[in-house]
N, C-alpha and C. Protein backbone atom coordinates (compact mmCIF):
# COMPACT_ATOMS: atom_id res chain seq x y z
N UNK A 1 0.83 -1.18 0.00
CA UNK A 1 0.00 0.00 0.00
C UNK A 1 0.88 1.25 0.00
N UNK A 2 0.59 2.06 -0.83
CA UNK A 2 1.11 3.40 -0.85
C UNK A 2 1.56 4.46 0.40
N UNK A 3 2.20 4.82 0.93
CA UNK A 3 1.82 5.88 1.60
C UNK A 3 1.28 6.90 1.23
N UNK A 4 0.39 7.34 2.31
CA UNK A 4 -0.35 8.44 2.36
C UNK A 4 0.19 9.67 2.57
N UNK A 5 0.20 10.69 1.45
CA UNK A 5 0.73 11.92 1.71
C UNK A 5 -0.48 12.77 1.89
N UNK A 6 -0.08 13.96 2.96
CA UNK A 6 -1.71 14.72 3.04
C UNK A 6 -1.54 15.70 1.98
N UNK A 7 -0.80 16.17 1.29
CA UNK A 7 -0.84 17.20 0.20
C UNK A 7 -1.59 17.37 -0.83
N UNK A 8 -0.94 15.62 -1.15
CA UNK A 8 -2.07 14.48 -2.40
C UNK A 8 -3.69 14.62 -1.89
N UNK A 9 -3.62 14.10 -0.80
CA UNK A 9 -4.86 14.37 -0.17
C UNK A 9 -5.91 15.20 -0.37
N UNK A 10 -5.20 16.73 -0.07
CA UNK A 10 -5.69 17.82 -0.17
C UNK A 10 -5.74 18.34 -1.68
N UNK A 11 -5.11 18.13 -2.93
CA UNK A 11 -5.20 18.29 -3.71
C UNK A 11 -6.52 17.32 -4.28
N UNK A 12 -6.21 16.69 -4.16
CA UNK A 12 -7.56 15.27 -4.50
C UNK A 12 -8.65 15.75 -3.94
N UNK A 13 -9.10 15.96 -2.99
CA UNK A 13 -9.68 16.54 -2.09
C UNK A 13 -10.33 17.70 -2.60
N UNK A 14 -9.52 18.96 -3.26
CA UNK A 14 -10.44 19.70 -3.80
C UNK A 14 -10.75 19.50 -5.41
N UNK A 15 -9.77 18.73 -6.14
CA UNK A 15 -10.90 17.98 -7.01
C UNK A 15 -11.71 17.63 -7.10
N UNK A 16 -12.59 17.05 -6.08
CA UNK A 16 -13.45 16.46 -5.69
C UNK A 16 -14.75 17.33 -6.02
N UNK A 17 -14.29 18.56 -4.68
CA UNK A 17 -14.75 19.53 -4.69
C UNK A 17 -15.43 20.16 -5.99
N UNK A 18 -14.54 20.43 -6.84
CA UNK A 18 -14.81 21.12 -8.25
C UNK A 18 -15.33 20.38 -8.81
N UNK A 19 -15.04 19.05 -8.92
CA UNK A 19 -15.82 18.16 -9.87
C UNK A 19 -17.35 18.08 -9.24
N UNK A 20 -17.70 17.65 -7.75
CA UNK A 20 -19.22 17.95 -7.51
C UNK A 20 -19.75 18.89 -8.34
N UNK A 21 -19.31 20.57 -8.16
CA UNK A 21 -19.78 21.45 -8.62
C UNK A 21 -19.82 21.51 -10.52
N UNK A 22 -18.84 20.83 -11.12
CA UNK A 22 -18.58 21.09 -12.64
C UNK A 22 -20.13 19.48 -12.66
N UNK A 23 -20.06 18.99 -12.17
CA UNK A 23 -21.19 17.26 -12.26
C UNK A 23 -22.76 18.16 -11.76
N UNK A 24 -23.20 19.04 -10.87
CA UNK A 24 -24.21 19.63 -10.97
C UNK A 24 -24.47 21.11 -11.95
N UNK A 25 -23.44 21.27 -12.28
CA UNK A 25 -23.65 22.36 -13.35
C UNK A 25 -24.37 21.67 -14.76
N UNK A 26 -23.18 20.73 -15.09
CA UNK A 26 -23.72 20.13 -16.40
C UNK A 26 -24.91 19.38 -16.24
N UNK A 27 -24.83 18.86 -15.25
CA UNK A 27 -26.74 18.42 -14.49
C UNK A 27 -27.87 19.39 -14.96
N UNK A 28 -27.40 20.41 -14.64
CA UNK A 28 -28.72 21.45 -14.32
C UNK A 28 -28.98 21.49 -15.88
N UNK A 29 -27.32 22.05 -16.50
CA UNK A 29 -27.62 22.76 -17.76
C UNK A 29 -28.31 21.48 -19.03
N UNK A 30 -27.93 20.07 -18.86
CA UNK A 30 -28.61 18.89 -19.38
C UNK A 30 -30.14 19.20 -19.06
N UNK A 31 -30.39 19.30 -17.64
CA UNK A 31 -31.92 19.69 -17.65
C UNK A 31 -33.07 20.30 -18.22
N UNK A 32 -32.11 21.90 -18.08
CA UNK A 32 -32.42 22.71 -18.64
C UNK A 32 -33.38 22.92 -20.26
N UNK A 33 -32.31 22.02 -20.86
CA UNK A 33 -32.18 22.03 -21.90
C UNK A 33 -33.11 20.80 -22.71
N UNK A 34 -33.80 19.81 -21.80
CA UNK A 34 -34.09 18.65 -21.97
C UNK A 34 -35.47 18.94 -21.31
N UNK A 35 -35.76 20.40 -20.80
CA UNK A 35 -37.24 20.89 -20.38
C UNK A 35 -37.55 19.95 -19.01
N UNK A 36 -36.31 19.51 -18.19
CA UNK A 36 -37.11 18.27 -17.05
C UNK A 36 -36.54 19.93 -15.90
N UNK A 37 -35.82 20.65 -15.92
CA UNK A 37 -35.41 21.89 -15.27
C UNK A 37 -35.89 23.24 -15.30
N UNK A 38 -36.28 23.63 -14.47
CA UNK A 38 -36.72 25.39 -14.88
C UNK A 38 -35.29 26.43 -14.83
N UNK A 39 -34.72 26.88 -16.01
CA UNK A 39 -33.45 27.66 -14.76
C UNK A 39 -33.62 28.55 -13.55
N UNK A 40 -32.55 28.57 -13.07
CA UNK A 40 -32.79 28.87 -12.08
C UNK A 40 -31.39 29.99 -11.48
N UNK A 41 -31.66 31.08 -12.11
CA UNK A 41 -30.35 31.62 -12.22
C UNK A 41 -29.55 32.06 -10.78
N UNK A 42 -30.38 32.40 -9.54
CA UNK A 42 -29.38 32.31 -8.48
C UNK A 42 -28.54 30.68 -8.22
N UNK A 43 -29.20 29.68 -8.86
CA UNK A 43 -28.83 28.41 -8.63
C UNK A 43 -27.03 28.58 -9.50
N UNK A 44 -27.39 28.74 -11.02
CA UNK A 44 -26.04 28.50 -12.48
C UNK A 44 -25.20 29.86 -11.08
N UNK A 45 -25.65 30.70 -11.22
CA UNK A 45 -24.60 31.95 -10.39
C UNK A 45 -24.07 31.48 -9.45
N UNK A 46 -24.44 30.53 -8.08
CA UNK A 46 -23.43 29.99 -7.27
C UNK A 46 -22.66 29.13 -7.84
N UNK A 47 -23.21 27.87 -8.64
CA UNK A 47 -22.07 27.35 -9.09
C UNK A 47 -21.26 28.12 -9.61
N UNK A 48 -21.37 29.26 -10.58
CA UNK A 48 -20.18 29.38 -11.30
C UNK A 48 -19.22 30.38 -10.17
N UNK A 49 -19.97 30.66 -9.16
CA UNK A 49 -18.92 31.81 -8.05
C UNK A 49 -18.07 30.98 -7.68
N UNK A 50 -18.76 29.74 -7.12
CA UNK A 50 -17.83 28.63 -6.79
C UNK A 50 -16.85 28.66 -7.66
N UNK A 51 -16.55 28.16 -8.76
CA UNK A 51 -15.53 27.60 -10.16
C UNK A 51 -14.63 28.43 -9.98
N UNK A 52 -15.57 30.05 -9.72
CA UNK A 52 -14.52 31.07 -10.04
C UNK A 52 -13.43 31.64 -9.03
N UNK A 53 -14.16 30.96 -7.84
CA UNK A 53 -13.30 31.62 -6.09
C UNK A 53 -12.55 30.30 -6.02
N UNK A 54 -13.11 29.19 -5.73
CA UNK A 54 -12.07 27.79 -5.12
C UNK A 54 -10.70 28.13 -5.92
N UNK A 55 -10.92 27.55 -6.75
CA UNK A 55 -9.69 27.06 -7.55
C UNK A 55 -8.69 28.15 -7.81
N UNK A 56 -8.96 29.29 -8.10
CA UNK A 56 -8.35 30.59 -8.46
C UNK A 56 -7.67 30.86 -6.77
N UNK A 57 -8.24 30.92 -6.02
CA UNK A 57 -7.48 31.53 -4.64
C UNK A 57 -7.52 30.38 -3.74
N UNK A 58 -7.55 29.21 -3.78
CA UNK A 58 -7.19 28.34 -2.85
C UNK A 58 -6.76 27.00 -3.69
N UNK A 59 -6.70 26.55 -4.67
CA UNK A 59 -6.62 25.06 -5.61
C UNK A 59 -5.18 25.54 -6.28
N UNK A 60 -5.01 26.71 -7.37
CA UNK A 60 -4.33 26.55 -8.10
C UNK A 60 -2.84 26.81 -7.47
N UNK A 61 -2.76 28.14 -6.67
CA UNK A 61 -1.47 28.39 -5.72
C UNK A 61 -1.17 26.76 -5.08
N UNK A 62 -2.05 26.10 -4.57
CA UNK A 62 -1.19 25.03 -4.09
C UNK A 62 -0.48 23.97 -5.35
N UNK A 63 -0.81 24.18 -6.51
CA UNK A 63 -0.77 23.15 -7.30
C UNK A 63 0.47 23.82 -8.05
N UNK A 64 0.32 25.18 -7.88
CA UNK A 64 1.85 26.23 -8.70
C UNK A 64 2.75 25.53 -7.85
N UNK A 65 2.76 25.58 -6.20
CA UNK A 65 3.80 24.78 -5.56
C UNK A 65 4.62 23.79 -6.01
N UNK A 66 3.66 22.80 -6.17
CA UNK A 66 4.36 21.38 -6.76
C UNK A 66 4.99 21.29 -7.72
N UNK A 67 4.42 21.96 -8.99
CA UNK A 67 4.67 22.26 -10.59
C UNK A 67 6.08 22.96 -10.23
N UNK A 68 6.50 23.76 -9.17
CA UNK A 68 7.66 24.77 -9.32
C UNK A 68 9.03 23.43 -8.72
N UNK A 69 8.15 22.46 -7.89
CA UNK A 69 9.48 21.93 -7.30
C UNK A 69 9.08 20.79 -8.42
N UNK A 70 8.38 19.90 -8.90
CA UNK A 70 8.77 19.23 -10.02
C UNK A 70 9.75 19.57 -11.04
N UNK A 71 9.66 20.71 -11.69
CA UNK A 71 10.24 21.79 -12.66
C UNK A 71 12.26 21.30 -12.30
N UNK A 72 12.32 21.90 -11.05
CA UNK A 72 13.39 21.76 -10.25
C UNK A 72 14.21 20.52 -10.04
N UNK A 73 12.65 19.05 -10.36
CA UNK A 73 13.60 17.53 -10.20
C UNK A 73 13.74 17.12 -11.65
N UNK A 74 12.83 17.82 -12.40
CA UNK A 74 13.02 16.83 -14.04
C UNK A 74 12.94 17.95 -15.02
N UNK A 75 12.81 17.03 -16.10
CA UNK A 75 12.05 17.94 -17.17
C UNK A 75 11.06 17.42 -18.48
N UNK A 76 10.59 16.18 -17.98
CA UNK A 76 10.00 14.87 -18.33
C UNK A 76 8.26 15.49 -18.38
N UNK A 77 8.29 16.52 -17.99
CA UNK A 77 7.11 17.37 -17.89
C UNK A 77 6.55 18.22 -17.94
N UNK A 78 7.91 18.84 -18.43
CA UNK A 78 7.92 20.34 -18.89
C UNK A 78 6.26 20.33 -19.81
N UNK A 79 6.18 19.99 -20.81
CA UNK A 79 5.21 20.19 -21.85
C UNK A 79 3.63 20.56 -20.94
N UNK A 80 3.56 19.60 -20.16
CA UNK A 80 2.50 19.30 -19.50
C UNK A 80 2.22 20.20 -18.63
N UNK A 81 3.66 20.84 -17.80
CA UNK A 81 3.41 21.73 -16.66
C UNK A 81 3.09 23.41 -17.32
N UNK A 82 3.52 23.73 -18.79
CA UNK A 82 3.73 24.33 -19.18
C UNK A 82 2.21 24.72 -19.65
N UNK A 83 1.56 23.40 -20.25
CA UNK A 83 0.01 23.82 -20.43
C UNK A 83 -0.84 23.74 -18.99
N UNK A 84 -0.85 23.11 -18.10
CA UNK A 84 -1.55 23.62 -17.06
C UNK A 84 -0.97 24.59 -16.18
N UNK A 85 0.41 25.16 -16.06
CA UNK A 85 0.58 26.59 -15.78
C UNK A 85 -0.53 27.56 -16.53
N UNK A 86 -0.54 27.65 -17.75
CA UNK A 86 -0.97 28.36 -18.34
C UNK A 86 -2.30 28.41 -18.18
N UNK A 87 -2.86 27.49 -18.27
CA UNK A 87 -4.26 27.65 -18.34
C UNK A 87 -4.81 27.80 -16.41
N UNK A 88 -3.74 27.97 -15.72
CA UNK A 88 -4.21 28.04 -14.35
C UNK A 88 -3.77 29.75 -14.38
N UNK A 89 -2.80 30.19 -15.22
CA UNK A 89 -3.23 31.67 -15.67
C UNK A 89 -3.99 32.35 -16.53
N UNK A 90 -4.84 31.39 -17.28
CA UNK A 90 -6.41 32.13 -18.08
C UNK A 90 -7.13 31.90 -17.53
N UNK A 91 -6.97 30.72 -15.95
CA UNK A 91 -8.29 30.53 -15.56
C UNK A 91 -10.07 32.08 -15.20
N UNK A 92 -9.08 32.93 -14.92
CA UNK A 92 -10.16 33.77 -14.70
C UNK A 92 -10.75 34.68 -15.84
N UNK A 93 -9.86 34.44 -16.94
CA UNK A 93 -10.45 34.75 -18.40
C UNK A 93 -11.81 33.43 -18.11
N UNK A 94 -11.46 32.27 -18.49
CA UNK A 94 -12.35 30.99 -18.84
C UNK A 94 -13.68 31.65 -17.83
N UNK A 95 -13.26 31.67 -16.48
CA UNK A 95 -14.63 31.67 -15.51
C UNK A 95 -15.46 32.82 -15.99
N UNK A 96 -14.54 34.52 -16.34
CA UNK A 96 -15.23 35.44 -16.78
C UNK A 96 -16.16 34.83 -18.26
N UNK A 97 -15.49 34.25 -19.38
CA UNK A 97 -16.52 34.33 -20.40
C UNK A 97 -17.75 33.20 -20.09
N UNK A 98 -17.55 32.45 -18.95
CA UNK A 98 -18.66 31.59 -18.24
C UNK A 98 -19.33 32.41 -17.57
N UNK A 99 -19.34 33.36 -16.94
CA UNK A 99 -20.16 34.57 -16.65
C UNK A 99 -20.71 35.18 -17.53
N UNK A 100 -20.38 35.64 -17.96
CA UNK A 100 -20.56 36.70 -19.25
C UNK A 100 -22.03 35.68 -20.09
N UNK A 101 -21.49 34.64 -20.07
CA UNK A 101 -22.22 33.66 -20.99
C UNK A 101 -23.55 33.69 -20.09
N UNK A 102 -23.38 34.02 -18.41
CA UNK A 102 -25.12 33.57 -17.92
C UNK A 102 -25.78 35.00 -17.53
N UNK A 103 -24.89 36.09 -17.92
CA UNK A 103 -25.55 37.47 -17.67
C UNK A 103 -26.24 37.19 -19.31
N UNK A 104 -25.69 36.87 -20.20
CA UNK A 104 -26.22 37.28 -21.63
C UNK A 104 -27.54 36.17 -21.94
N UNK A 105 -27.50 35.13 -20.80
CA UNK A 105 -28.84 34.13 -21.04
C UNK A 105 -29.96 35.04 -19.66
N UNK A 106 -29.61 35.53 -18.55
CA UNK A 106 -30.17 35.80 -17.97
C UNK A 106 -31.17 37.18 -18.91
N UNK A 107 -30.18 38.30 -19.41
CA UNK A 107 -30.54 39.35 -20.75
C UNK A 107 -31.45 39.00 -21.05
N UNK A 108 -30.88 37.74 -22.27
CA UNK A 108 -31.84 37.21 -23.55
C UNK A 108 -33.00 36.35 -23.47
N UNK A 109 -32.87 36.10 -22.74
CA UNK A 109 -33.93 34.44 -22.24
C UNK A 109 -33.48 33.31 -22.56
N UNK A 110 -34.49 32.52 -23.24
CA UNK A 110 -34.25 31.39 -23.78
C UNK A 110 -33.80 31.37 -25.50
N UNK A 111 -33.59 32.32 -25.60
CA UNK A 111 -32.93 32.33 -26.94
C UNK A 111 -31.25 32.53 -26.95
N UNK A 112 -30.67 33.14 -25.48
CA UNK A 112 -29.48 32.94 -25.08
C UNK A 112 -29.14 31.61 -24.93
N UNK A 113 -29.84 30.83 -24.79
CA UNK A 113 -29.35 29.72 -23.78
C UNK A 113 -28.49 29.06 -24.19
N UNK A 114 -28.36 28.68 -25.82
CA UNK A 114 -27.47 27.75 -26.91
C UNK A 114 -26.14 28.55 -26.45
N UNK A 115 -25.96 29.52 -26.28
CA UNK A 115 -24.57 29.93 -25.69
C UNK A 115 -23.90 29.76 -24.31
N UNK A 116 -24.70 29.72 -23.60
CA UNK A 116 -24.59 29.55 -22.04
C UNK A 116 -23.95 28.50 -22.54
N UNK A 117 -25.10 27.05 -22.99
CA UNK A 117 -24.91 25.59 -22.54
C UNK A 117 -23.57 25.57 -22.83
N UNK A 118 -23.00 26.05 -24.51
CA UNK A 118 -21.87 25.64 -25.31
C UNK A 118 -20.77 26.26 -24.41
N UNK A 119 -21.57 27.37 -23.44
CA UNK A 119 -19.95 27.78 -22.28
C UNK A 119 -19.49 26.77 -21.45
N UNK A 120 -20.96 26.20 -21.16
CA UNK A 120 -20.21 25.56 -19.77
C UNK A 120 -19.74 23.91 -20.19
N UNK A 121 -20.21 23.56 -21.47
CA UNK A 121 -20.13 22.72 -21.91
C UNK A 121 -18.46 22.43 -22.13
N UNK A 122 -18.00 23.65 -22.56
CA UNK A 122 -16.55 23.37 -22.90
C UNK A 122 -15.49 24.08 -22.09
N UNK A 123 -16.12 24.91 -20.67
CA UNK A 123 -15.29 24.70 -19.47
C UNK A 123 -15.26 23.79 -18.62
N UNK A 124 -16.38 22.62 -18.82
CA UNK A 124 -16.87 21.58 -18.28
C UNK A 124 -15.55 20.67 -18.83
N UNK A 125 -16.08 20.51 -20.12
CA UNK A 125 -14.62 19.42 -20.87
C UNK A 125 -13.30 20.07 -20.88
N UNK A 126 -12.97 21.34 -20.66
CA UNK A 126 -11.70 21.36 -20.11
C UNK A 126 -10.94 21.42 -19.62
N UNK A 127 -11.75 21.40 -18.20
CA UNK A 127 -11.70 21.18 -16.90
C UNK A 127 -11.32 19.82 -16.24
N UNK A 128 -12.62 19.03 -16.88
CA UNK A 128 -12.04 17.76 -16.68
C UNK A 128 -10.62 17.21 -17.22
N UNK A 129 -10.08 17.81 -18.50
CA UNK A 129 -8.83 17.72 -19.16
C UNK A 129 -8.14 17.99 -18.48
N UNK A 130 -8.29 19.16 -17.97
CA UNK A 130 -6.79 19.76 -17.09
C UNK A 130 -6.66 19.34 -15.69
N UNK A 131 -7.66 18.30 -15.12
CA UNK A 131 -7.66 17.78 -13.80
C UNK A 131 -7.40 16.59 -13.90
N UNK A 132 -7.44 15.51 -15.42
CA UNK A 132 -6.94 14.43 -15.50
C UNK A 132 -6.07 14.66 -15.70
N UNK A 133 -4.63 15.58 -16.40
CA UNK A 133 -3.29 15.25 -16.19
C UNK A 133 -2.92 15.81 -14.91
N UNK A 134 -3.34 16.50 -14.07
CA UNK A 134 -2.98 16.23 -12.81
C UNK A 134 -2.69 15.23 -12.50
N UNK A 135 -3.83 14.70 -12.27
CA UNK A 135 -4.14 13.26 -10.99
C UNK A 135 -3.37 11.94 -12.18
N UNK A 136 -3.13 11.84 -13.08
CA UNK A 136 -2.64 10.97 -13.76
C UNK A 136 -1.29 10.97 -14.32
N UNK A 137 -0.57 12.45 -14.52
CA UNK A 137 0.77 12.49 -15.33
C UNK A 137 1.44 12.95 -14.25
N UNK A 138 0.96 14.10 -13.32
CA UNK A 138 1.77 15.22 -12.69
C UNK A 138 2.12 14.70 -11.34
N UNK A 139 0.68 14.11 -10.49
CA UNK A 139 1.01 13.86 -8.96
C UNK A 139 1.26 12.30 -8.93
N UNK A 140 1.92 11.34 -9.63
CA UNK A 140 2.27 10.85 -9.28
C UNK A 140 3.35 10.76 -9.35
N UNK A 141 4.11 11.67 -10.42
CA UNK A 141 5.91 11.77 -10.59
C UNK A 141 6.16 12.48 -9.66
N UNK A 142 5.25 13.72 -9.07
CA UNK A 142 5.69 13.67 -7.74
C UNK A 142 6.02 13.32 -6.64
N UNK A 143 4.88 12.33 -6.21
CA UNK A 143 4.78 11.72 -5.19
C UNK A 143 6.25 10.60 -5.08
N UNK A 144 6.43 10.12 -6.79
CA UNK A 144 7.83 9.44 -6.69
C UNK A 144 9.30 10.30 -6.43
N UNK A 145 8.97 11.38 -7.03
CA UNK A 145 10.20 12.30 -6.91
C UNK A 145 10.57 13.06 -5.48
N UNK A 146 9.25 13.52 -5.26
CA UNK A 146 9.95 14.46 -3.99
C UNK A 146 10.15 13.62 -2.49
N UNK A 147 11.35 14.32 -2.02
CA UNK A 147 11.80 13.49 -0.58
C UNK A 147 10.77 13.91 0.84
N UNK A 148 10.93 12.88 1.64
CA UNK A 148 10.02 12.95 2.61
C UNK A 148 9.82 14.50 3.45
N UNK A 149 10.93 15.09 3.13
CA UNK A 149 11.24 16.12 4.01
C UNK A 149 10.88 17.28 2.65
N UNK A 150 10.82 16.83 1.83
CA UNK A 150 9.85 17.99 0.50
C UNK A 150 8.33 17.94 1.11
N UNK A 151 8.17 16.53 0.93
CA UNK A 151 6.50 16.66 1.59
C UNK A 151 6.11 16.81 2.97
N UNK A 152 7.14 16.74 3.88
CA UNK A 152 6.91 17.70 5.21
C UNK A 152 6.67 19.00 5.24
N UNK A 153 7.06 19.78 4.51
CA UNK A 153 7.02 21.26 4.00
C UNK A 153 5.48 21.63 3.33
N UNK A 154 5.32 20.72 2.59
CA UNK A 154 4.51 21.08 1.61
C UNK A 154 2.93 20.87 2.02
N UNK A 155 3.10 19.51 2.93
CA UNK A 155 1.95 19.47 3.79
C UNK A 155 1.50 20.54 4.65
N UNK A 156 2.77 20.78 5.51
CA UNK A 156 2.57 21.96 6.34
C UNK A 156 1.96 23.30 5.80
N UNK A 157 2.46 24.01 4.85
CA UNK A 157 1.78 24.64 3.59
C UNK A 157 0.52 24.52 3.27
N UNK A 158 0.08 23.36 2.97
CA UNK A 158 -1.47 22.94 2.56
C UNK A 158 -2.45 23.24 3.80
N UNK A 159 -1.60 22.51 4.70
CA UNK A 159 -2.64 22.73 6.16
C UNK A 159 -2.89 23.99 6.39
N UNK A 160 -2.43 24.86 6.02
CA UNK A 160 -2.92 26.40 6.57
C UNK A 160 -3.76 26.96 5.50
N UNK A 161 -4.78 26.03 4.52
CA UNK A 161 -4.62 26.89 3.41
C UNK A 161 -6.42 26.59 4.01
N UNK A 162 -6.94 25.77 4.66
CA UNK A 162 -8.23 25.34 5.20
C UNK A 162 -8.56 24.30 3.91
N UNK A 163 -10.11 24.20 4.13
CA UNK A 163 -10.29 22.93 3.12
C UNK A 163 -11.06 23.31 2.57
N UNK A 164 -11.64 22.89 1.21
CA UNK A 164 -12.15 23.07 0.14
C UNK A 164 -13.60 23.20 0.47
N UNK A 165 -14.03 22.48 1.29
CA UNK A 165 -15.52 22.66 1.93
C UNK A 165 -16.14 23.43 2.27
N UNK A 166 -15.07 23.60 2.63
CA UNK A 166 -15.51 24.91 3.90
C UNK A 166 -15.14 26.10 3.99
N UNK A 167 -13.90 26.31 3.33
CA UNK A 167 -12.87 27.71 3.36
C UNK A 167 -12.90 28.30 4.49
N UNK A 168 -11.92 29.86 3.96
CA UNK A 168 -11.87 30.51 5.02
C UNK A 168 -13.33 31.16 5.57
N UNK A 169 -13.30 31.28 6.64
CA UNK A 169 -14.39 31.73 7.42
C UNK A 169 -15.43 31.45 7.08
N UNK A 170 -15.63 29.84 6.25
CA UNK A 170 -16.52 29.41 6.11
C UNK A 170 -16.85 29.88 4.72
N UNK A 171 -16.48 30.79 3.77
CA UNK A 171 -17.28 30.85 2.62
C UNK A 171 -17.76 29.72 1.98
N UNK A 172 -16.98 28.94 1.50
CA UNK A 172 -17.27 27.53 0.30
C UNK A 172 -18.72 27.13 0.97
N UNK A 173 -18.40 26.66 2.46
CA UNK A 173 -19.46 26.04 3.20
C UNK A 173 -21.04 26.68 3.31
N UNK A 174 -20.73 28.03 3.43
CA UNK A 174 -22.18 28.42 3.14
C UNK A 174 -22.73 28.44 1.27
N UNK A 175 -21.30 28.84 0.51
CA UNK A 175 -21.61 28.36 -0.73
C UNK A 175 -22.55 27.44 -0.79
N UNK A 176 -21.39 26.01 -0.71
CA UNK A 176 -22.10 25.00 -1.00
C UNK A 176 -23.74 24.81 -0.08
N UNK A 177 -23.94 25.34 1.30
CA UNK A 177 -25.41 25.27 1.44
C UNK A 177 -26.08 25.95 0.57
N UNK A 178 -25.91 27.19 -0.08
CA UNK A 178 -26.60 27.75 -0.68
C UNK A 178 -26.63 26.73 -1.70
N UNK A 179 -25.89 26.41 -2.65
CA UNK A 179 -26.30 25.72 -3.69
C UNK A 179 -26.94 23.99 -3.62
N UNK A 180 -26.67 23.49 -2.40
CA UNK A 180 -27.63 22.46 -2.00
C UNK A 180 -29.10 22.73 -2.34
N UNK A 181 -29.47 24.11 -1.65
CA UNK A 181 -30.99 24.12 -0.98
C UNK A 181 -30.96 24.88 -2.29
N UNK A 182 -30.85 25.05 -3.42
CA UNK A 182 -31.09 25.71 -4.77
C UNK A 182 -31.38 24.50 -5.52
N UNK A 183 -30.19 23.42 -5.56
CA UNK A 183 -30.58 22.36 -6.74
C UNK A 183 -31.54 21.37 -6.35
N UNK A 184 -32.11 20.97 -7.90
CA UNK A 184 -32.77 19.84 -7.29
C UNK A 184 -32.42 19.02 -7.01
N UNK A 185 -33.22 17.55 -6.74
CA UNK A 185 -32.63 16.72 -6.27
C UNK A 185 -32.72 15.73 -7.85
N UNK A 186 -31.54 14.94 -7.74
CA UNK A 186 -30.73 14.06 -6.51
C UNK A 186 -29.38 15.41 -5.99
N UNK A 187 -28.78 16.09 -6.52
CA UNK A 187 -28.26 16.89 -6.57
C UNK A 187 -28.48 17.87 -5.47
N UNK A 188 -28.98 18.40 -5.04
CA UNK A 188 -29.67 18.79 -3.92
C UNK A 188 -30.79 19.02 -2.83
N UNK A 189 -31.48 19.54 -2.75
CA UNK A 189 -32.97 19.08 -1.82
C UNK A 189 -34.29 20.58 -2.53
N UNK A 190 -33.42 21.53 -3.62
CA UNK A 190 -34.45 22.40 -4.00
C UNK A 190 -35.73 21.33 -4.92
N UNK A 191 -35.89 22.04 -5.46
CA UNK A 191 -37.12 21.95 -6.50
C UNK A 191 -37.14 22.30 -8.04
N UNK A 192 -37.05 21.31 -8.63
CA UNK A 192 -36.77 21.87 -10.45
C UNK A 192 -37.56 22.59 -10.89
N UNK A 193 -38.63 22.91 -11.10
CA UNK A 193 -39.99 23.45 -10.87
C UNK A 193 -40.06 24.90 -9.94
């Protein structure tokens, strides 16, 4: 059995996180679109606050960490670290034109909507892209590369950063209640309707 690093942990951990939220977005917006959903625009607006606060000020700084001391043991990954650097610096372009996309359906009505879906549709798929070479190319050459006393540091680091749930002073956590008691169910306990 592997050892358990808490860094991995915590990185995994708020994957998780994002992926709940990117798995009820495309939920809703499948709904939506399939007439079994009414939108529900304070509902699409927390998710996407979520997308746009987690990862940007608490997910990606920890993940620049690793990428900077990988960088430092190889270069077997350059290519890879080089496109998710990058795109962890457009991320707030991507979240803005995912905004932009539900002010201009909120505007238009239902004649916006073919744009919304096609936003979130393909921050949805490239999201999931850029979170599978994480968890599949990046953290595990880490986990082989760096020394025990790299991931003593780095844990320590993570631990102060709070957890994805919940954040600081609780934001995520009332987030995520808010967007519980918004979606429907199975997804949450609102009402599609």
């Amino acid at each position: 059995m592997r050892e358990r690093i808490p860094a991995i942990d915590v990185i995994q951990n708020e994957h998780r996180a994002i992926a709940a939220v990117l798995h009820a977005l495309s939920h809703i917006v499948q709904g939506i679109e399939s007439a079994q959903i009414e939108p529900n625009f304070t509902l699409l607006a927390s998710l996407i606050e979520y997308i746009a606060e987690m990862p940007d000020k608490v997910h990606h700084p920890k993940e620049n960490q690793i990428f900077a001391l990988l960088r430092s043991k190889t270069r077997e990954l350059d290519a890879q670290l080089d496109r998710l650097e990058a795109e962890h610096h457009d991320a707030v372009a991507m979240t803005s034109r995912l905004d932009r996309a539900l002010v201009s359906y909120v505007q238009g009505g239902a004649a916006s909507f073919p744009g919304f879906r096609d936003a979130v549709r393909r921050y949805v798929a490239e999201e999931w892209a850029h979170v599978g070479t994480e968890e599949r190319e990046i953290l595990p050459v880490a986990r082989r590369l760096f020394t025990p006393a790299e991931w003593e540091a780095i844990n320590a680091d993570f631990a102060r950063n709070g957890d994805p749930w919940s954040g600081e002073a609780n934001r995520y956590a009332e987030l995520f209640k808010r967007i519980t008691q918004l979606a429907p169910a199975p997804l949450g306990v609102g009402d599609a309707r």
